[in-house]
C-alpha atoms as a PDB file:
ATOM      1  CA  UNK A   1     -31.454  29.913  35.106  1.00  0.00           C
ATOM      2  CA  UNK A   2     -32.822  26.797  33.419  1.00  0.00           C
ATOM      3  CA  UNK A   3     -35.696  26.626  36.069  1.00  0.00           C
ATOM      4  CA  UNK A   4     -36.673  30.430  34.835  1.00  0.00           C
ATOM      5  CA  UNK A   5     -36.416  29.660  31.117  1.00  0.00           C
ATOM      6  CA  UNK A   6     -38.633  26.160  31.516  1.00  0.00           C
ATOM      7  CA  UNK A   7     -41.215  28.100  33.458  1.00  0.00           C
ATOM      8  CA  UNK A   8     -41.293  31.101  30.731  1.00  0.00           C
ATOM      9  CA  UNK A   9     -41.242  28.094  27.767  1.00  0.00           C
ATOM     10  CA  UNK A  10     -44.292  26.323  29.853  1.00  0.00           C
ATOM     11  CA  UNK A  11     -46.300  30.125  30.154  1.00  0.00           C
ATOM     12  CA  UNK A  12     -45.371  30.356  26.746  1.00  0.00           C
ATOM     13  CA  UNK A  13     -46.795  27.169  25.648  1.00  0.00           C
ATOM     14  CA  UNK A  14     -50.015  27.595  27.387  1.00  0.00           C
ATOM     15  CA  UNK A  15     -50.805  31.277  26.482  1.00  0.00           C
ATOM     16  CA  UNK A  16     -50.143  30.433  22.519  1.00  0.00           C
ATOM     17  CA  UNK A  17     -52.082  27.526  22.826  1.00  0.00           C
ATOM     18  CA  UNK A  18     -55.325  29.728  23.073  1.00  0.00           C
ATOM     19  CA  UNK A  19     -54.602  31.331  20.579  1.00  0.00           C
ATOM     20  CA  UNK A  20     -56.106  27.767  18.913  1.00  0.00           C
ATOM     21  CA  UNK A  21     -59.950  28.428  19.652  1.00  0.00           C
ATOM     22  CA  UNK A  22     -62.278  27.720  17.041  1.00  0.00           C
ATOM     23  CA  UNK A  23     -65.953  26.406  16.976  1.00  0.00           C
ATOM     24  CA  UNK A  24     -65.128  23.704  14.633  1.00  0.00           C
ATOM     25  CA  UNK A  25     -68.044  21.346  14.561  1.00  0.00           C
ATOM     26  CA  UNK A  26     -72.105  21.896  13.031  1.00  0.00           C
ATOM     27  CA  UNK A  27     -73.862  24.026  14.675  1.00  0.00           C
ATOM     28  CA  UNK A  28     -78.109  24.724  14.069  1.00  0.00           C
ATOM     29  CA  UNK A  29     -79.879  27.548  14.394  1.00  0.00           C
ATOM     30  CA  UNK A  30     -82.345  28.415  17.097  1.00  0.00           C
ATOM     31  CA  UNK A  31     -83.563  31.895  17.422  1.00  0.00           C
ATOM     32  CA  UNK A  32     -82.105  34.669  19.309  1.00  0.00           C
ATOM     33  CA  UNK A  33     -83.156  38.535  19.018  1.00  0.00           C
ATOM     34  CA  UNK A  34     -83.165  41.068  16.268  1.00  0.00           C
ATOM     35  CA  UNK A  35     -83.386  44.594  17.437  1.00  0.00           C
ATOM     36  CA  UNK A  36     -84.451  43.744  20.654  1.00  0.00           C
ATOM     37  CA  UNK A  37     -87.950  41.736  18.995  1.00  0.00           C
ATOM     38  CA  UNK A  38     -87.530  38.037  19.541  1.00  0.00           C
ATOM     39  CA  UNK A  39     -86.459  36.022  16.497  1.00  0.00           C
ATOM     40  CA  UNK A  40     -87.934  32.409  16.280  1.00  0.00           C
ATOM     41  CA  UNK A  41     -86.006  29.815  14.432  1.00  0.00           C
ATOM     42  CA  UNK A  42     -88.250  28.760  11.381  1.00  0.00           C
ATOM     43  CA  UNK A  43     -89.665  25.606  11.597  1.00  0.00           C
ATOM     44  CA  UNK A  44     -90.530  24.957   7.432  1.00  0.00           C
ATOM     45  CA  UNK A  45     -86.157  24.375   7.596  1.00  0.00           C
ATOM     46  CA  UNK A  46     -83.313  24.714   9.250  1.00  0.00           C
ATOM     47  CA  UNK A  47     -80.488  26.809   9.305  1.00  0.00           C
ATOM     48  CA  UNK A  48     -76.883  25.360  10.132  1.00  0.00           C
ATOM     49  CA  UNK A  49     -73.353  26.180   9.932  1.00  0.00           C
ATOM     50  CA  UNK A  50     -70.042  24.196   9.621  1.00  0.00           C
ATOM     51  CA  UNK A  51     -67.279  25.532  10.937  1.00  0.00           C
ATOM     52  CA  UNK A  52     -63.618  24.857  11.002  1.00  0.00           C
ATOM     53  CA  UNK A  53     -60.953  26.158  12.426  1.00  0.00           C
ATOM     54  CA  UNK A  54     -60.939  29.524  10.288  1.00  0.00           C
ATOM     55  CA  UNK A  55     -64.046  29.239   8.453  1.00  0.00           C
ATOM     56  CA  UNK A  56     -67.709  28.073   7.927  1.00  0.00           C
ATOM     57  CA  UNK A  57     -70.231  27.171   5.554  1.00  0.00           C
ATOM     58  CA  UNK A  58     -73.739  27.592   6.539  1.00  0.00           C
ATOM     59  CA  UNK A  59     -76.802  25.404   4.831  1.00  0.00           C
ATOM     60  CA  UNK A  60     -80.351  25.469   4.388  1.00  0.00           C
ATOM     61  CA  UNK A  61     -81.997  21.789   5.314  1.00  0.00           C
ATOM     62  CA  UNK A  62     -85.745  21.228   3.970  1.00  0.00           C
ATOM     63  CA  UNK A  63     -87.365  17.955   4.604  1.00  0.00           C
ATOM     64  CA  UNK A  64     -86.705  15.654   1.546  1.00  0.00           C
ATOM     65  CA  UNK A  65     -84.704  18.258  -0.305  1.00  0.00           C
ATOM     66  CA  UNK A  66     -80.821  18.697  -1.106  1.00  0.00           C
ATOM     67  CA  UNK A  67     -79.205  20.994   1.894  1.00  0.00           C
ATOM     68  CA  UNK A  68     -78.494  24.502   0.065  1.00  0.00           C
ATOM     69  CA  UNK A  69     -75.532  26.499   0.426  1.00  0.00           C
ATOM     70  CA  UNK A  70     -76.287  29.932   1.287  1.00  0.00           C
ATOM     71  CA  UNK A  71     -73.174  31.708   2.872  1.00  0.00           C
ATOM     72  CA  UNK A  72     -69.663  31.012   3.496  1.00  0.00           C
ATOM     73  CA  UNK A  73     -67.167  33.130   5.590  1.00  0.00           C
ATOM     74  CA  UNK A  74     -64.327  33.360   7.654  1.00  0.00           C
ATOM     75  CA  UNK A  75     -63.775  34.241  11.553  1.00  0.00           C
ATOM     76  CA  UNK A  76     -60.966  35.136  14.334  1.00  0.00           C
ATOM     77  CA  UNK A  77     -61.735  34.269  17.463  1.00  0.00           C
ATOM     78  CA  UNK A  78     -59.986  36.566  20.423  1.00  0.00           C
ATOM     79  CA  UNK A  79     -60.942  36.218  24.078  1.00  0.00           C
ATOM     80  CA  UNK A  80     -64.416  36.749  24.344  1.00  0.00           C
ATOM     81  CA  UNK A  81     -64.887  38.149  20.787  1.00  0.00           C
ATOM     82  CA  UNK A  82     -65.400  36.714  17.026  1.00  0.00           C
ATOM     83  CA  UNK A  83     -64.673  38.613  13.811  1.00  0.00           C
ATOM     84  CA  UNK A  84     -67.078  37.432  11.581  1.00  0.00           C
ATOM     85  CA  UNK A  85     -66.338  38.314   7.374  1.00  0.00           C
ATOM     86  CA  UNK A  86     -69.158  36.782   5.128  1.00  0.00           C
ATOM     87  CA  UNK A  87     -67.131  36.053   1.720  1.00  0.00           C
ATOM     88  CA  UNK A  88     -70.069  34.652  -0.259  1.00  0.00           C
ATOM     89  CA  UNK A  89     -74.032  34.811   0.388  1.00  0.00           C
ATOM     90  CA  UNK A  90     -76.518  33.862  -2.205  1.00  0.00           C
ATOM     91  CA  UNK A  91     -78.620  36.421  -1.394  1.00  0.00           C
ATOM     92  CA  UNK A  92     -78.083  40.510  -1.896  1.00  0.00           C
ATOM     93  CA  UNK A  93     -76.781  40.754   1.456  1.00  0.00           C
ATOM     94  CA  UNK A  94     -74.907  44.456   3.382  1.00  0.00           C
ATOM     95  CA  UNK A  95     -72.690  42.085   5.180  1.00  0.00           C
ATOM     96  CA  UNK A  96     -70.447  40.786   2.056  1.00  0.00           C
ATOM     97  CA  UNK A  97     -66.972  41.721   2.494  1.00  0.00           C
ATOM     98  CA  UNK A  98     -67.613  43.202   6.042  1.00  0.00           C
ATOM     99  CA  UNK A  99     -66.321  42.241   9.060  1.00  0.00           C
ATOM    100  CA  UNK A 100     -69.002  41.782  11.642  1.00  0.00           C
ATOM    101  CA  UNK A 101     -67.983  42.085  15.316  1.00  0.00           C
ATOM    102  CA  UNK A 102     -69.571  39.621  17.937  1.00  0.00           C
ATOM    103  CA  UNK A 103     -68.859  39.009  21.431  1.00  0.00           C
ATOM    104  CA  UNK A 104     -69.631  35.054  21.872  1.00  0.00           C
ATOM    105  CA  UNK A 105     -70.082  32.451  24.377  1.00  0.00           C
ATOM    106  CA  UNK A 106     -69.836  28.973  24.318  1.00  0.00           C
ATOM    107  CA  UNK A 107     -72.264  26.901  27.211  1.00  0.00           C
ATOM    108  CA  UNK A 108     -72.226  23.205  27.408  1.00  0.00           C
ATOM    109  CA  UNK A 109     -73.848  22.864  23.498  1.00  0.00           C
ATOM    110  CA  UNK A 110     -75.044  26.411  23.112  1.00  0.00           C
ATOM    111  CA  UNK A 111     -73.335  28.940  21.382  1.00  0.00           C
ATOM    112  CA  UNK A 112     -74.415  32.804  21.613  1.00  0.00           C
ATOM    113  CA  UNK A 113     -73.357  35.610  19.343  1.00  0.00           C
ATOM    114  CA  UNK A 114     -74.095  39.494  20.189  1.00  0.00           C
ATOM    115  CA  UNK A 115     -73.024  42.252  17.940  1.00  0.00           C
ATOM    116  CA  UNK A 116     -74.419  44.904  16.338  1.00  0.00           C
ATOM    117  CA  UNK A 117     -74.411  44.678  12.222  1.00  0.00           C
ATOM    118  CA  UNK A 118     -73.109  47.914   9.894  1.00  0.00           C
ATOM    119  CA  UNK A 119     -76.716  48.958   9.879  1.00  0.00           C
ATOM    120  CA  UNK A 120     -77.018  49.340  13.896  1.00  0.00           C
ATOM    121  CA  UNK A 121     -79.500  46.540  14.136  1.00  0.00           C
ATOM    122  CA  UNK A 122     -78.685  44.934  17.365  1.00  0.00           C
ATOM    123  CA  UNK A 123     -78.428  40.955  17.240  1.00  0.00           C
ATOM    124  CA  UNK A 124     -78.233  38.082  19.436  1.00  0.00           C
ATOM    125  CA  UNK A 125     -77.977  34.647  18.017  1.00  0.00           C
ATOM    126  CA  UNK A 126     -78.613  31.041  19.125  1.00  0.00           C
ATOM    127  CA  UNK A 127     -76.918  28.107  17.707  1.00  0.00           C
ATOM    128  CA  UNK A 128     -77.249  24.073  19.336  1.00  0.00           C
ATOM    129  CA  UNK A 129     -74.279  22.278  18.273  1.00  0.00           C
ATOM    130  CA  UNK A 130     -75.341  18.986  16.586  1.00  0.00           C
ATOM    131  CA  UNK A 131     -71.842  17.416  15.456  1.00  0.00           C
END
């Protein structure tokens, strides 16, 4: 009986513990497809986000300027898929307040998000973790 409950404490353990994913760290922008149309990262800036575990920040970099704060959000991760919500964006954006759907993939330093955004544009992005 205690050999059955250990075991079922130890499955327990390790199925909650996945339930910890996150893509904590900076990660930068580099391209990925819009709507099938390849999507170059710029090369005037950068793009990158900061994640923790339930949220992110994401900044614009220019050479010799102050990094700019241009959206911040909050995501779920579950299996193979990220909820995406962007809570603040200092542009007009059609993404505020709406939870984005993305499967993702994480591949030595590469992350990849696919989804399709509220307006059917299909997406596929690129980000290089750099911290």
């Amino acid at each position: 009986m205690i050999k059955r409950l250990i075991v079922c404490v130890a499955i327990m353990a390790v199925c909650s513990s996945f339930n910890d994913a996150s893509l904590k760290g900076v990660w930068q922008y580099c391209g990925g497809m819009f709507n099938g149309k390849l999507s170059a990262a710029p090369t005037e800036y950068t793009l990158q986000r900061k994640y923790k575990k339930k949220n992110f920040v994401a900044f614009v970099h220019e050479s010799g300027e102050k990094a700019v704060k241009y959206e911040v959000g909050e995501y779920q991760l579950k299996a193979d898929t990220c909820f995406e919500t962007q809570t603040y964006c200092s542009q007009p954006s059609q993404t505020l307040n709406k939870t984005i759907v993305y499967t993702y993939i994480i591949s030595n330093d590469t992350l990849k998000f696919k989804g399709t955004l509220p307006n059917g544009a299909a997406v596929e992005e690129y980000w290089k973790k750099v911290k």
